[in-house]
C-alpha atoms as a PDB file:
ATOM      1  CA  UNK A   1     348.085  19.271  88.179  1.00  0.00           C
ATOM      2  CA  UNK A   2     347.752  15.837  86.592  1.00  0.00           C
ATOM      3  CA  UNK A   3     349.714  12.802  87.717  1.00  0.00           C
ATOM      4  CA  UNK A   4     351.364  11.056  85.263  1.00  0.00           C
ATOM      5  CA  UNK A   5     350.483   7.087  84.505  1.00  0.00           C
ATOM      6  CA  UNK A   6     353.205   4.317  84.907  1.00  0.00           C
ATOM      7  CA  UNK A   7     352.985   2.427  81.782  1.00  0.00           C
ATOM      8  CA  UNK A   8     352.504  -0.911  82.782  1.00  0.00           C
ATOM      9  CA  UNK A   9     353.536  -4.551  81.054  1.00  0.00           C
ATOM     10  CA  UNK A  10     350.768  -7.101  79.665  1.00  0.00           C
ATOM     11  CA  UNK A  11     352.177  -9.128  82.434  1.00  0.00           C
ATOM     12  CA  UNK A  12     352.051  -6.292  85.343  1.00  0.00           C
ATOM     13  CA  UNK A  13     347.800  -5.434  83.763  1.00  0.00           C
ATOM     14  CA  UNK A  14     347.883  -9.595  84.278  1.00  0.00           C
ATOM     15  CA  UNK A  15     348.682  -9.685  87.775  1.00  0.00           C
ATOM     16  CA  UNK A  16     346.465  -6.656  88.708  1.00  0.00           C
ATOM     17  CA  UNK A  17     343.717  -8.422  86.761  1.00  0.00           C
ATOM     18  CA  UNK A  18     343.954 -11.510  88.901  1.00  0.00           C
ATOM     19  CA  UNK A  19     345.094 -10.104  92.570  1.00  0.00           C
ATOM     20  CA  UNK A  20     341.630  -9.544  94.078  1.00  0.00           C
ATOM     21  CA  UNK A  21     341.560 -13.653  94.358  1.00  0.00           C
ATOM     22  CA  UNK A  22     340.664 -14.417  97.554  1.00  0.00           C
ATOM     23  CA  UNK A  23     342.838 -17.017  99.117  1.00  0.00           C
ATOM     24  CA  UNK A  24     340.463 -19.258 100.758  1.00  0.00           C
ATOM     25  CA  UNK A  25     338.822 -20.334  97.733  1.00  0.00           C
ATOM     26  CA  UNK A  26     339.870 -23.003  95.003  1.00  0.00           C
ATOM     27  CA  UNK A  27     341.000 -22.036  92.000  1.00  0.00           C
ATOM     28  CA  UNK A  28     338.532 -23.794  89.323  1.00  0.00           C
ATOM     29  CA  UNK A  29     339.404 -24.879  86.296  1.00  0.00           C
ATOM     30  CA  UNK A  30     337.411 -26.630  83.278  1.00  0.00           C
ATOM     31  CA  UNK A  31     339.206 -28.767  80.901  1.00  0.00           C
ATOM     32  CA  UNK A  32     339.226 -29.132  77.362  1.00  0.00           C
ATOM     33  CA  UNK A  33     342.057 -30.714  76.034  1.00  0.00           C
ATOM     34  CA  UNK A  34     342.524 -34.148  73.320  1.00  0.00           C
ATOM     35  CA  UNK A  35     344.042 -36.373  73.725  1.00  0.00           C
ATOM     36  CA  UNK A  36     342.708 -38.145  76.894  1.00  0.00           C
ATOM     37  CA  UNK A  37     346.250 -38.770  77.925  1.00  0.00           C
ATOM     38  CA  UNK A  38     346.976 -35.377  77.946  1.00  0.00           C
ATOM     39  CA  UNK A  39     343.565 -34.546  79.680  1.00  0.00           C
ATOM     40  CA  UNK A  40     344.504 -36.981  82.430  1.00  0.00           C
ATOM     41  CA  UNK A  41     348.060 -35.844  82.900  1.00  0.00           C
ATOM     42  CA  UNK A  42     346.541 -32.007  83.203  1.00  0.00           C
ATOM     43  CA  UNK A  43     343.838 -32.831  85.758  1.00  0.00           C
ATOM     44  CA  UNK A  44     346.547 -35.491  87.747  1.00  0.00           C
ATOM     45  CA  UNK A  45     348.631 -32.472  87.627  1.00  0.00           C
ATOM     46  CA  UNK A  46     345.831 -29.446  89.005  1.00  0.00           C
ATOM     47  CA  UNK A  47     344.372 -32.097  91.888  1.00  0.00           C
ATOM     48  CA  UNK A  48     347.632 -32.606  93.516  1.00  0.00           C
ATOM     49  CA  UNK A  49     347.602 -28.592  94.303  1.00  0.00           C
ATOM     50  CA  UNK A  50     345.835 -27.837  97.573  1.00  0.00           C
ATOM     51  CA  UNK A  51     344.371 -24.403  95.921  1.00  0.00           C
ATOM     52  CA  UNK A  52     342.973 -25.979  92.578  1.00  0.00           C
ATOM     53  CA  UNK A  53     340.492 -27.755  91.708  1.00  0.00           C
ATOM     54  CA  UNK A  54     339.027 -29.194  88.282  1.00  0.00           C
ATOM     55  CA  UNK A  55     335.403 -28.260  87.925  1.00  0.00           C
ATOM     56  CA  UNK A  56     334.720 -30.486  84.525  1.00  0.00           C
ATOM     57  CA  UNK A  57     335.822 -31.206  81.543  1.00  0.00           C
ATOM     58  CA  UNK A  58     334.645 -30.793  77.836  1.00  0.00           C
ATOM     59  CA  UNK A  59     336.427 -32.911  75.037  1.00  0.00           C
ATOM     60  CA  UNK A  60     334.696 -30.793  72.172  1.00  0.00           C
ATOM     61  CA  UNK A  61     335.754 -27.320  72.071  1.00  0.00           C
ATOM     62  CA  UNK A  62     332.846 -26.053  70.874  1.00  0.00           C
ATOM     63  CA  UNK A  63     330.571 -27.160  73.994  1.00  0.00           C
ATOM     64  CA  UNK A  64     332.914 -24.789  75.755  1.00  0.00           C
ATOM     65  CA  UNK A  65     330.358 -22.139  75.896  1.00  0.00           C
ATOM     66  CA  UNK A  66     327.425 -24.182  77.438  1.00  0.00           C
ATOM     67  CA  UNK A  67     329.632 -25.546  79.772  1.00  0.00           C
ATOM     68  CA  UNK A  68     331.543 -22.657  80.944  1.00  0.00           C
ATOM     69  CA  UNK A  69     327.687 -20.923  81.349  1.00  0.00           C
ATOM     70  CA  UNK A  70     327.048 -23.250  84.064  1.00  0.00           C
ATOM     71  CA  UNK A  71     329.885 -23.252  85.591  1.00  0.00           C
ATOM     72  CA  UNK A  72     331.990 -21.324  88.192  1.00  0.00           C
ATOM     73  CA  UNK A  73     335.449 -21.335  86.393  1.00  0.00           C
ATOM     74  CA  UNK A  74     337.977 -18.926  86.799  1.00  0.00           C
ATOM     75  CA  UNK A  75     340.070 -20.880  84.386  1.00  0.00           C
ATOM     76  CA  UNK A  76     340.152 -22.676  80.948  1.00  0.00           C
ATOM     77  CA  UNK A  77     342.774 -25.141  79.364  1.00  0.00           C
ATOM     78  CA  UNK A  78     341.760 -25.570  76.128  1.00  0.00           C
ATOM     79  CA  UNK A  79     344.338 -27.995  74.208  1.00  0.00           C
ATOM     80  CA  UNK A  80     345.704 -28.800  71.461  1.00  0.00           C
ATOM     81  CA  UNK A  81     345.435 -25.597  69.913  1.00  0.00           C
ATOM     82  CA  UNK A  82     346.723 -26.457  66.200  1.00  0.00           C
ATOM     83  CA  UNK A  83     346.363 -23.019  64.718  1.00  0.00           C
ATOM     84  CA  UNK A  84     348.727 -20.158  65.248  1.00  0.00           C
ATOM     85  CA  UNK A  85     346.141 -17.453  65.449  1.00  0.00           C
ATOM     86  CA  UNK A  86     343.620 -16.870  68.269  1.00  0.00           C
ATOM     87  CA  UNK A  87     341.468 -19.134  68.544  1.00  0.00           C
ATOM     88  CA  UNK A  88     337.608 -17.748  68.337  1.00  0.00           C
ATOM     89  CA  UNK A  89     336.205 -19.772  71.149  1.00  0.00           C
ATOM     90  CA  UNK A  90     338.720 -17.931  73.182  1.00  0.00           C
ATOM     91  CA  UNK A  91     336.507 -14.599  72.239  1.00  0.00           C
ATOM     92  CA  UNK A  92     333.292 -15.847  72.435  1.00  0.00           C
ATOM     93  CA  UNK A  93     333.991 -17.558  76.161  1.00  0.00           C
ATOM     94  CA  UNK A  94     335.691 -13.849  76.986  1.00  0.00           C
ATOM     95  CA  UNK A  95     332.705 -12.028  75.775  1.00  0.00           C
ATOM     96  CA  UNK A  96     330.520 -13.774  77.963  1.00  0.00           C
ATOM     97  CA  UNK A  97     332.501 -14.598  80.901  1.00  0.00           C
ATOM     98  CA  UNK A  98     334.886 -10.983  81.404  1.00  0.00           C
ATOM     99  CA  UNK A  99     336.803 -12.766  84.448  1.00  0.00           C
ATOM    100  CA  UNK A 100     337.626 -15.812  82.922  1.00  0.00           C
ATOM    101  CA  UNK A 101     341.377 -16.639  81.869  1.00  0.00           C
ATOM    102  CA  UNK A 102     342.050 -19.118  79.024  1.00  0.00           C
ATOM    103  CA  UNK A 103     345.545 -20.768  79.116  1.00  0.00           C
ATOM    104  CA  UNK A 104     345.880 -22.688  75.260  1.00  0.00           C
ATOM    105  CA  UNK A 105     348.167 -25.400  75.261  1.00  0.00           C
ATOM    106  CA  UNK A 106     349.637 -26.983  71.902  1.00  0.00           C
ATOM    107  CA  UNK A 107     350.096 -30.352  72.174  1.00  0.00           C
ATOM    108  CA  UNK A 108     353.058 -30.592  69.690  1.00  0.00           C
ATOM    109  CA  UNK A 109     355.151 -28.182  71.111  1.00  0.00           C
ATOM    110  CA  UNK A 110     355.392 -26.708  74.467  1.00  0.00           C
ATOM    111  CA  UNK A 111     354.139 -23.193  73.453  1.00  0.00           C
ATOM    112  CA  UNK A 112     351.132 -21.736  75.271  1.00  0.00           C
ATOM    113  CA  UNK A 113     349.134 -18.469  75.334  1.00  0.00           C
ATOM    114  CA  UNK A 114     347.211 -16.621  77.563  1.00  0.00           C
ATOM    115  CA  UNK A 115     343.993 -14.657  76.894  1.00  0.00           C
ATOM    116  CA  UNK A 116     342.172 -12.565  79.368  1.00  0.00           C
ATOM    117  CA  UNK A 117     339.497  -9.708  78.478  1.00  0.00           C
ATOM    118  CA  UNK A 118     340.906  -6.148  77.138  1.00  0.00           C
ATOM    119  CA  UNK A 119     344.713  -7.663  77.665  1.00  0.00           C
ATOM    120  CA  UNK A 120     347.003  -8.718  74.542  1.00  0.00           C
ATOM    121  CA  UNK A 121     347.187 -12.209  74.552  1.00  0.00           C
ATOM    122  CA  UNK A 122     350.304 -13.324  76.593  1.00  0.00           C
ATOM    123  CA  UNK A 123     352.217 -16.198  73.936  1.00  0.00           C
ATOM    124  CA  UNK A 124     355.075 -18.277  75.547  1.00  0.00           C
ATOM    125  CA  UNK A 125     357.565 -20.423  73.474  1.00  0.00           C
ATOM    126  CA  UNK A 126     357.832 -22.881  76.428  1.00  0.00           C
ATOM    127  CA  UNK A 127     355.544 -23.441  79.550  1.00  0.00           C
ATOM    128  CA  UNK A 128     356.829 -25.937  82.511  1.00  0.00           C
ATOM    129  CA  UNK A 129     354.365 -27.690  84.577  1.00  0.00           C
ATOM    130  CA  UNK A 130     355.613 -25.153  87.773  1.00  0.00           C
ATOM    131  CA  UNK A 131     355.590 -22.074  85.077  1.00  0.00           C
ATOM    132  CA  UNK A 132     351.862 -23.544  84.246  1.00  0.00           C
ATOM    133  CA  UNK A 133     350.856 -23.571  87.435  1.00  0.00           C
ATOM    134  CA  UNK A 134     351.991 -19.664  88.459  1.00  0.00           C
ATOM    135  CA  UNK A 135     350.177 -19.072  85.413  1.00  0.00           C
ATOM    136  CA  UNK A 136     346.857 -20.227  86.926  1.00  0.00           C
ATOM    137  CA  UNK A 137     347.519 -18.624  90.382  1.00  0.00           C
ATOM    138  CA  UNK A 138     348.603 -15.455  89.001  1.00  0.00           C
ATOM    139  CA  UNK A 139     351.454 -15.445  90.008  1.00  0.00           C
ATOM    140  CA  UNK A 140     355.085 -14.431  88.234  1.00  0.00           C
ATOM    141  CA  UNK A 141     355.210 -14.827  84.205  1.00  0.00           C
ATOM    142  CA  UNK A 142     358.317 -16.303  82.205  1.00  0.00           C
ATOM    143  CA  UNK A 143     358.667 -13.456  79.895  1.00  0.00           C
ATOM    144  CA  UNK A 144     356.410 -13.549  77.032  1.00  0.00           C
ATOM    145  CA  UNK A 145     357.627 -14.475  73.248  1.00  0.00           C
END
């Protein structure tokens, strides 16, 4: 006899995609967010947190995928993202990297998405700086827009 499968939320799949963290290690993040203000208040914001760490930063989006090749991330900010649609780096970078997360920031608003491989994009009409930091340990989700 079959079991039957618990249909699960984008943000349960989410948290099952990101549990097998290990909690020892950093969480590493590469930036790539205009303008430099804004790319200064993000990194001020991820080095104060004893479990993160900022890995690098790109300010053209398009350099992305070198970058992210030599790198370790587990996590991209990529901001502003001006365009309501997904973005296609965010593809690319998933298609070569499976385990990476991309968090997309717009910088006129305080809206945000998530991508991750094989998941619907999670879109948020407002992200605080403690909501955008759950969002990079995995942890609990606002509900999504």
């Amino acid at each position: 006899i079959g079991k039957s499968r618990e249909r699960r939320t984008p943000n349960q799949i989410y948290h099952l995609s990101v549990e097998g963290k290990s909690n020892m290690s950093k969480i590493k993040i590469l930036l790539s967010s205009r303008p430099k203000l804004l790319s200064d208040v993000i990194r001020h914001l991820i080095e104060r947190q004893p479990d993160m760490e900022v890995i690098g930063e790109v300010s053209d989006p398009l350099k992305l995928l070198v970058t992210t090749q030599d790198t370790v991330a587990d996590a991209v900010i990529i901001t502003p993202l001006t365009a309501n649609g997904e973005p296609r780096i965010c593809r690319a970078l998933l298609a070569e990297h499976p385990e990476l997360m991309i968090l997309t920031l717009q910088a006129d608003t305080d809206a945000a998405t998530i991508y991750r491989l094989k998941l619907p994009p999670l879109h948020f009409q407002t992200l605080s700086s403690q909501t955008f930091l759950n969002v990079l340990r995995g942890g609990p989700l606002p509900p999504a827009a």
